[in-house]
Protein backbone atom coordinates (compact mmCIF):
# COMPACT_ATOMS: atom_id res chain seq x y z
CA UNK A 1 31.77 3.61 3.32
CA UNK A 2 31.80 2.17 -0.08
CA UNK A 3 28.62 0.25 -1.31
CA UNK A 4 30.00 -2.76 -1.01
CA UNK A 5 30.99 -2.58 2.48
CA UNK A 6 27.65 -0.69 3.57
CA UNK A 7 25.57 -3.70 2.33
CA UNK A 8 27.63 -6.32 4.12
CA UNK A 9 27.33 -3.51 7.32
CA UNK A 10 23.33 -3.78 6.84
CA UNK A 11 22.82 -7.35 6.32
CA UNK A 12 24.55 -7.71 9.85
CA UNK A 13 22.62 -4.70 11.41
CA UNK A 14 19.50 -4.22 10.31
CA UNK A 15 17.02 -7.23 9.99
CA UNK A 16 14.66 -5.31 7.20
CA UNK A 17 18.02 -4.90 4.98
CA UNK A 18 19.09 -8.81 5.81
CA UNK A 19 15.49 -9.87 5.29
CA UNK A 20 15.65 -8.43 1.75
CA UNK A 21 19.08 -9.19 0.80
CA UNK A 22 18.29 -12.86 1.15
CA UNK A 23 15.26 -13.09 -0.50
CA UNK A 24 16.89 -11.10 -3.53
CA UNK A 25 19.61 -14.13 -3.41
CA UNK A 26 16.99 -16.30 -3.51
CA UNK A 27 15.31 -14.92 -6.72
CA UNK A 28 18.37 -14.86 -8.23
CA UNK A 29 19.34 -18.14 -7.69
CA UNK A 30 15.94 -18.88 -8.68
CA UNK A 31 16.36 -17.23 -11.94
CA UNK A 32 19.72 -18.83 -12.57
CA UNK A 33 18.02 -21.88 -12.59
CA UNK A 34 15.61 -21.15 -15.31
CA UNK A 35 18.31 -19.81 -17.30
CA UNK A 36 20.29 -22.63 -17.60
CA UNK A 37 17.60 -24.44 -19.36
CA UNK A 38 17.33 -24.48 -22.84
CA UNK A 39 13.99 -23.44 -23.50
CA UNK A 40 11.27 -21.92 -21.33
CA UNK A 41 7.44 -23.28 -20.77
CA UNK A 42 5.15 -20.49 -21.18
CA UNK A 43 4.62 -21.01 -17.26
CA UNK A 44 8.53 -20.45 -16.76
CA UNK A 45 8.12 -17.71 -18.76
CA UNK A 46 5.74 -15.95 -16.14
CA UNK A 47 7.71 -17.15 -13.34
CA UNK A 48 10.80 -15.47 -14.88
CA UNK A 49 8.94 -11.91 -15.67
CA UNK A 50 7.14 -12.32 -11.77
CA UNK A 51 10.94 -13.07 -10.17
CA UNK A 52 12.51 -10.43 -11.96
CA UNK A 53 9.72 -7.63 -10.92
CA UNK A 54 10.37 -9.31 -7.14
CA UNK A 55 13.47 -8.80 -7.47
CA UNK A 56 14.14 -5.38 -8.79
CA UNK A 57 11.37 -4.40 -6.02
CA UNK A 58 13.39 -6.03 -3.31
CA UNK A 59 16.85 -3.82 -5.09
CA UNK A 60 14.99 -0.89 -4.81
CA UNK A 61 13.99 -1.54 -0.76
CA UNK A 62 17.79 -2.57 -0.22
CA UNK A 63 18.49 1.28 -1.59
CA UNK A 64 16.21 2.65 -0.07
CA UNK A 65 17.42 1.39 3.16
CA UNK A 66 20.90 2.07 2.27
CA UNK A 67 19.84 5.84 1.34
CA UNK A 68 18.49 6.14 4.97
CA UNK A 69 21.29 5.04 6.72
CA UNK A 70 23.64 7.27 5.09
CA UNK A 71 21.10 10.32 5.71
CA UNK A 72 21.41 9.30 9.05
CA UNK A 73 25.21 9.78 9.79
């Protein structure tokens, strides 16, 4: 199963990998959002570094789950 496919597999099937995948959409919407502006309060800043660290944490989780279920075929 390719990674694509797997992920869309897990959203559907296990609510830990769902759970994550849509708060990761979430940061990165987030972060889109700060982005698009042309500069960046010092507070932004912070929020960008802090949604970025979420975010790469929640990756990591997603692979980690992903990892698992393979092992487990």
């Amino acid at each position: 199963m390719e990674e694509k496919e797997l992920k869309e597999f897990l959203a559907r099937e296990s609510p830990d990998f769902k759970r994550a995948f849509e708060e990761h959409q979430r940061f990165e919407k987030a972060l889109e959002t700060l982005t698009e502006k042309p500069f960046l309060t010092e507070e932004e800043k912070l929020e960008e570094k802090e949604l970025k660290k979420k975010k790469l944490i929640l990756k990591d989780r997603m692979y980690q789950l992903m990892f698992a279920y393979r092992k487990s075929l």
